[in-house]
Protein backbone atom coordinates (compact mmCIF):
# COMPACT_ATOMS: atom_id res chain seq x y z
CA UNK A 1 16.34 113.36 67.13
CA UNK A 2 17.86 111.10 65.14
CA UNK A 3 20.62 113.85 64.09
CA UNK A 4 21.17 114.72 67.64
CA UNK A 5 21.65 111.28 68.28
CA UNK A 6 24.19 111.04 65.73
CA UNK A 7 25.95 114.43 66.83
CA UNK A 8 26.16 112.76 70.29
CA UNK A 9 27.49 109.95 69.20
CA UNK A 10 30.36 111.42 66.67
CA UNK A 11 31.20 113.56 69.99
CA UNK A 12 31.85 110.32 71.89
CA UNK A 13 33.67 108.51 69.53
CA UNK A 14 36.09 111.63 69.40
CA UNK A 15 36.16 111.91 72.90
CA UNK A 16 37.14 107.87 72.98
CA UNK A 17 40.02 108.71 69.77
CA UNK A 18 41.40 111.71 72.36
CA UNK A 19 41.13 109.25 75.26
CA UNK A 20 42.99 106.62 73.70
CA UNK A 21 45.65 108.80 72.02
CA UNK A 22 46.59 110.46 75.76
CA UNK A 23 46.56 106.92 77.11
CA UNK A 24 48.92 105.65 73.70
CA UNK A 25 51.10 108.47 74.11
CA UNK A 26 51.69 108.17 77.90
CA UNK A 27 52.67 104.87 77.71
CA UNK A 28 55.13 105.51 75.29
CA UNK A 29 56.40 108.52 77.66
CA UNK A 30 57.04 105.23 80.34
CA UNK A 31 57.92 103.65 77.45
CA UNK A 32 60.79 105.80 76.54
CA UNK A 33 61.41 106.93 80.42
CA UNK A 34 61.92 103.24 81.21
CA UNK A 35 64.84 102.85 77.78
CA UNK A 36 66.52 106.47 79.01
CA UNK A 37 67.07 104.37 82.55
CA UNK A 38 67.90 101.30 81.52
CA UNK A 39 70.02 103.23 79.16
CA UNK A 40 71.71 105.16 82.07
CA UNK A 41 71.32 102.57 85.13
CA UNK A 42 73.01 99.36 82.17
CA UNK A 43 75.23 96.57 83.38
CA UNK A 44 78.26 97.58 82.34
CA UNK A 45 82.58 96.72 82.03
CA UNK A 46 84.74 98.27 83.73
CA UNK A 47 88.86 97.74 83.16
CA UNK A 48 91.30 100.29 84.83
CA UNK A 49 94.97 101.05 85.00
CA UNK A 50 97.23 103.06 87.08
CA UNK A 51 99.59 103.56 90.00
CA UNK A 52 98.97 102.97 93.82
CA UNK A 53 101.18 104.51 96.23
CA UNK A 54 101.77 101.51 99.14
CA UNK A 55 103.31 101.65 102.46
CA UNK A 56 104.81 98.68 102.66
CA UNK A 57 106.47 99.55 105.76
CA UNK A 58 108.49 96.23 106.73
CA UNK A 59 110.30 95.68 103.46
CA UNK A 60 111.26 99.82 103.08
CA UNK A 61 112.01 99.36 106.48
CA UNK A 62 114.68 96.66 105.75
CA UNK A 63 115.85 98.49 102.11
CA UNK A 64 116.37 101.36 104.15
CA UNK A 65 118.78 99.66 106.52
CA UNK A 66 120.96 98.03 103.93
CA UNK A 67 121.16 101.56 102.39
CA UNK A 68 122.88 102.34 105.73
CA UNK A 69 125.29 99.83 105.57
CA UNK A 70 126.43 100.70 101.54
CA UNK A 71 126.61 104.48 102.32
CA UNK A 72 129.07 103.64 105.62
CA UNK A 73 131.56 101.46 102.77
CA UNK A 74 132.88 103.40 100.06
CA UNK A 75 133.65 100.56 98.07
CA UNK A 76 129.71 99.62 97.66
CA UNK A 77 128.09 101.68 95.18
CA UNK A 78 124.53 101.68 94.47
CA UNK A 79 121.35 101.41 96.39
CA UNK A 80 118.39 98.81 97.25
CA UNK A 81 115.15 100.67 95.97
CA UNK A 82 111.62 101.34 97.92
CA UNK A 83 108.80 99.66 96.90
CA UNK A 84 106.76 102.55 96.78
CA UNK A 85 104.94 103.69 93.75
CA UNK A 86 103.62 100.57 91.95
CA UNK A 87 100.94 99.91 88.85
CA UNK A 88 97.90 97.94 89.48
CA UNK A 89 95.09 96.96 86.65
CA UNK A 90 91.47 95.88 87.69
CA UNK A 91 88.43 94.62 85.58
CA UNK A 92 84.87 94.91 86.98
CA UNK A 93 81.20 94.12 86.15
CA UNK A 94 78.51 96.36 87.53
CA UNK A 95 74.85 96.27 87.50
CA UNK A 96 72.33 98.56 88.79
CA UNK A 97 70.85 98.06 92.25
CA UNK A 98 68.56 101.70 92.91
CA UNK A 99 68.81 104.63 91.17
CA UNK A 100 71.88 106.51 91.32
CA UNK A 101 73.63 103.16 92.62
CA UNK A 102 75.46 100.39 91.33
CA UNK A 103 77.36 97.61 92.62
CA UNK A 104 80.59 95.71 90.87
CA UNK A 105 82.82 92.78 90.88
CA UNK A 106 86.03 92.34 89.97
CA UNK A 107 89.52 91.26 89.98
CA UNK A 108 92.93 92.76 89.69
CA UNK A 109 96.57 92.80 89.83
CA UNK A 110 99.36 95.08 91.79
CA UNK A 111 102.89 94.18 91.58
CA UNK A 112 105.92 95.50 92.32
CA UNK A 113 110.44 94.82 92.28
CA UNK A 114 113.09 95.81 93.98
CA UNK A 115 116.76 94.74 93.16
CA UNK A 116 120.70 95.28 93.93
CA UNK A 117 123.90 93.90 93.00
CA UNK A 118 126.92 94.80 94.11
CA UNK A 119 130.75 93.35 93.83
CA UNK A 120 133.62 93.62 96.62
CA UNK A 121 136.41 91.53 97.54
CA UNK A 122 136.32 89.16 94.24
CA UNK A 123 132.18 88.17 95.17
CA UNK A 124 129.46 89.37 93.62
CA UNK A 125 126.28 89.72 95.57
CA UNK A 126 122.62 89.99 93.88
CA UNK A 127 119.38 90.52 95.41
CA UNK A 128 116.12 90.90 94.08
CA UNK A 129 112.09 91.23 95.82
CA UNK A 130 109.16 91.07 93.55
CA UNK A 131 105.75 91.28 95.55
CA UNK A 132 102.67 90.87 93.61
CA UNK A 133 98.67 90.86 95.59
CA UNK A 134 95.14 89.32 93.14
CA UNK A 135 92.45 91.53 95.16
CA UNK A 136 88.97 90.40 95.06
CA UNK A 137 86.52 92.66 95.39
CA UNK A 138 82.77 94.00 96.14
CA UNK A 139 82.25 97.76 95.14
CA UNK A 140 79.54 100.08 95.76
CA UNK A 141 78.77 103.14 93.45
CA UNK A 142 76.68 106.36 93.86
CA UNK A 143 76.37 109.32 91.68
CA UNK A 144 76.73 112.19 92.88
CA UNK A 145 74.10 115.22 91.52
CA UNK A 146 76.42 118.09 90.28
CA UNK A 147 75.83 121.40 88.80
CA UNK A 148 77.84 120.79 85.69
CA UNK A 149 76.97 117.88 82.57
CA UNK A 150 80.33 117.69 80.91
CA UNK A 151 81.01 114.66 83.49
CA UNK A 152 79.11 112.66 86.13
CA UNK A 153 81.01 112.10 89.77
CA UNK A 154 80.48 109.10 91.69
CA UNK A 155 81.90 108.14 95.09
CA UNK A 156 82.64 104.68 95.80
CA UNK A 157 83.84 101.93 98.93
CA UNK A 158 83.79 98.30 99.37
CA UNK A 159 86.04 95.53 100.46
CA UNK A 160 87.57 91.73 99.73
CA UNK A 161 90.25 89.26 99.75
CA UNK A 162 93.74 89.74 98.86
CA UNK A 163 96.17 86.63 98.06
CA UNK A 164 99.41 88.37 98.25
CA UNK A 165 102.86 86.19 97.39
CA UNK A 166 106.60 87.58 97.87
CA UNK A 167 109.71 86.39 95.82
CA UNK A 168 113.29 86.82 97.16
CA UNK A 169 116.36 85.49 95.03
CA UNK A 170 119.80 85.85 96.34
CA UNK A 171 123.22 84.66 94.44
CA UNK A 172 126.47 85.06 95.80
CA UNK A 173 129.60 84.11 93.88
CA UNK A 174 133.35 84.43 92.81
CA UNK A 175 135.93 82.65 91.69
CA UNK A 176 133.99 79.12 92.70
CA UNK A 177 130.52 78.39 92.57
CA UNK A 178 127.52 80.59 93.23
CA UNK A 179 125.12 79.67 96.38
CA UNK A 180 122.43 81.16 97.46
CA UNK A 181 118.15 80.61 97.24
CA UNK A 182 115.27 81.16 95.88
CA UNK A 183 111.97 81.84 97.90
CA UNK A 184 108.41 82.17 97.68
CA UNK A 185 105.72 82.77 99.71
CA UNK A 186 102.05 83.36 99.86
CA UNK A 187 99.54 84.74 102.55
CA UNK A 188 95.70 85.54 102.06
CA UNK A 189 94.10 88.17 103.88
CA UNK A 190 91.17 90.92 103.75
CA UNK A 191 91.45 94.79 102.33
CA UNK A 192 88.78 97.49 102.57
CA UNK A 193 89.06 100.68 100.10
CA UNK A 194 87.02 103.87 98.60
CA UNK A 195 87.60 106.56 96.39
CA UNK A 196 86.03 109.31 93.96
CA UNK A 197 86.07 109.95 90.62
CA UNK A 198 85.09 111.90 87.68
CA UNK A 199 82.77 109.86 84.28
CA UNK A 200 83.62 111.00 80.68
CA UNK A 201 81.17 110.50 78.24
CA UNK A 202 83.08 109.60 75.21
CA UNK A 203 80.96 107.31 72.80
CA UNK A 204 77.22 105.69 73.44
CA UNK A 205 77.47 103.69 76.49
CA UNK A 206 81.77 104.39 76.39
CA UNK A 207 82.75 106.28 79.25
CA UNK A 208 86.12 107.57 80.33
CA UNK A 209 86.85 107.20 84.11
CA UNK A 210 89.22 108.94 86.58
CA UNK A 211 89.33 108.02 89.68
CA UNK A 212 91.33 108.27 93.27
CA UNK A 213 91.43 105.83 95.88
CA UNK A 214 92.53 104.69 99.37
CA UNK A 215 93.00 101.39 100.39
CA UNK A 216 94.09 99.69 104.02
CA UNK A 217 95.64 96.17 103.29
CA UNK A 218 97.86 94.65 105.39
CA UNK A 219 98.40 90.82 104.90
CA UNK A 220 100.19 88.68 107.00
CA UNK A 221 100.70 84.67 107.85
CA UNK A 222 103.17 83.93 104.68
CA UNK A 223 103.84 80.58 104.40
CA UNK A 224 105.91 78.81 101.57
CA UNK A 225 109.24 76.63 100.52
CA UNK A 226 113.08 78.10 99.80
CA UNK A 227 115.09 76.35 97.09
CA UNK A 228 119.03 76.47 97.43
CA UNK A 229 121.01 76.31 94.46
CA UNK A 230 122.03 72.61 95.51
CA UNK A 231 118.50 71.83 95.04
CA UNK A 232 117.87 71.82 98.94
CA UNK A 233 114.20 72.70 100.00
CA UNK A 234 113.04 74.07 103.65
CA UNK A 235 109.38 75.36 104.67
CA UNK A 236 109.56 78.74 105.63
CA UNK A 237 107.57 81.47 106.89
CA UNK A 238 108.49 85.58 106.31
CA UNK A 239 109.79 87.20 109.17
CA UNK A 240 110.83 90.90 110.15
CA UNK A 241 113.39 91.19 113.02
CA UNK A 242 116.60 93.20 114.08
CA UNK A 243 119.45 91.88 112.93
CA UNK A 244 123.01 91.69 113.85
CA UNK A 245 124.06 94.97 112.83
CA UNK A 246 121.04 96.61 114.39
CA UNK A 247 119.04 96.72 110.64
CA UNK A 248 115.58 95.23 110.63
CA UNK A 249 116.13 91.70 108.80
CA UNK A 250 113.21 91.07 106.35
CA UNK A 251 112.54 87.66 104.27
CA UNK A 252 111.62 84.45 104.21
CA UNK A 253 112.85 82.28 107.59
CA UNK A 254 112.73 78.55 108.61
CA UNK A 255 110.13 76.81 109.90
CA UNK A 256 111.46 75.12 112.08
CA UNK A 257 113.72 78.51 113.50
CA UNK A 258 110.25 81.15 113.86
CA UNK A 259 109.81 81.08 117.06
CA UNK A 260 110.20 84.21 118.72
CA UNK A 261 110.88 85.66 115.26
CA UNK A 262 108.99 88.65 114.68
CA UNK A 263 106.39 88.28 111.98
CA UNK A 264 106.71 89.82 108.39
CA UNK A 265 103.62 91.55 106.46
CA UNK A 266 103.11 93.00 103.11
CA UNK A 267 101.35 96.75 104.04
CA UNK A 268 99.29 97.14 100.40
CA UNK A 269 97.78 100.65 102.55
CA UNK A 270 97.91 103.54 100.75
CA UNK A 271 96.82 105.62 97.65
CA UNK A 272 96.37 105.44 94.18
CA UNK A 273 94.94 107.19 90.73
CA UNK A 274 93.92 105.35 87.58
CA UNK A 275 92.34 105.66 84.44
CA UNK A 276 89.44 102.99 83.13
CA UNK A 277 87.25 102.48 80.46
CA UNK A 278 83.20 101.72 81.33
CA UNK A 279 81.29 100.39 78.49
CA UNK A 280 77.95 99.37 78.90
CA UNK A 281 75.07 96.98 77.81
């Protein structure tokens, strides 16, 4: 009896050991599932860096118009360029929200120039437009399962506020003094994009993104102060209108001389591909 008792209880305390080893071993399972997603689902860095295609309808509008005028006088050589393709540069923080998604924060930068200069009749006329927009923005991310591990796709959309400014500089001189202004302007307003892209594993928690976007932008309500070259300073406002010589007119206008004066915007619509690096934490 007293063996049998003792075989019984050997049996139990095995059965206890095998008990507590499953239970030891699947926590560490949830142990090690729970690393592998925090591993895969981090906070993380994004910065980016590429070119966005932009419509920026008014100002080609008005490039394309002097254009007009140069080509129709052969003594004007030279041409007043689109503002079309233009570089932009982003940085972002994501965290995880669910799995598979993600949602970031971030800033960035596009800006773009246009200039001309041309000489005629003893004058020399120079022009130059610099446009520049600081997006702030709310992204959402989702993987997207795929059949193939050498990358992971993700779509993406979100939204925020754009503070756009313009810069116009115009000089005009010959054999007396040079006149002309400088202008700047700046308008806040609200921009909505999405895109797709392709993850690179490249390093632990270093991946390589490439991505395309869209983006519809289009900021108006410019407001800001032209500076002549005597040191003269108006409030003015940007404007788009028909001119004189039937070309649309676009840049900065006074004040005090907008009404009825159609109003200018900067179009940041269009779209882009960059390159980024994600690292995370």
């Amino acid at each position: 009896m007293t063996g049998v008792r003792k075989a019984s209880g050997e049996g139990t305390e095995r059965k206890g050991a095998g008990m507590t080893f499953r239970s030891g071993a699947a926590a560490a399972c949830v142990v090690f599932a729970l690393c592998g997603v925090n591993e895969a689902e981090a906070a993380g860095v994004r910065v980016t860096g590429g070119y966005t295609r932009i419509s920026y309808g008014d100002y080609n509008a008005f490039a394309d118009g002097v254009n007009e005028l140069i080509a129709a006088d052969p003594s004007i050589t030279g041409t007043l360029g689109n503002i079309r393709w233009i570089p932009e540069i982003g940085v972002e923080a994501t965290v995880p929200v669910a799995p598979f998604l993600s949602l970031g924060a971030g800033a960035g930068m596009l800006w773009g120039t246009s200039s001309f200069e041309f000489s005629a009749g003893g004058a020399t006329l120079s022009f130059e437009h610099t446009v520049k927009a600081y997006p702030l923005t709310a992204t959402l991310y989702a993987e997207i399962p795929a059949p193939f591990s050498f990358a992971k796709p993700y779509a993406f959309a979100g939204g925020g506020a754009y503070r756009a400014t313009v810069g116009f500089e115009e000089r005009l001189g010959g054999s007396g003094d040079v006149v002309g202004y400088d202008a700047e302007l700046s308008a806040w307003g609200f921009g909505l994009h999405g895109g797709a892209g392709l993850s690179f594993a490249v390093a632990p928690r270093v991946g390589l993104d490439l991505c395309v976007r869209g983006r519809y932008a289009k900021i108006k309500g410019f407001e800001g102060t032209a500076t002549s070259t005597e040191g003269e300073t108006a409030d003015v406002v940007l404007g788009f209108f028909e001119g004189d010589g039937g070309y649309m007119v676009y840049g900065p206008v006074s004040a005090d001389d907008a009404a009825g004066i159609g109003e200018g915007a900067v179009d940041l619509g269009g779209f882009g591909i960059s390159l980024g690096m994600h690292v995370t934490f």
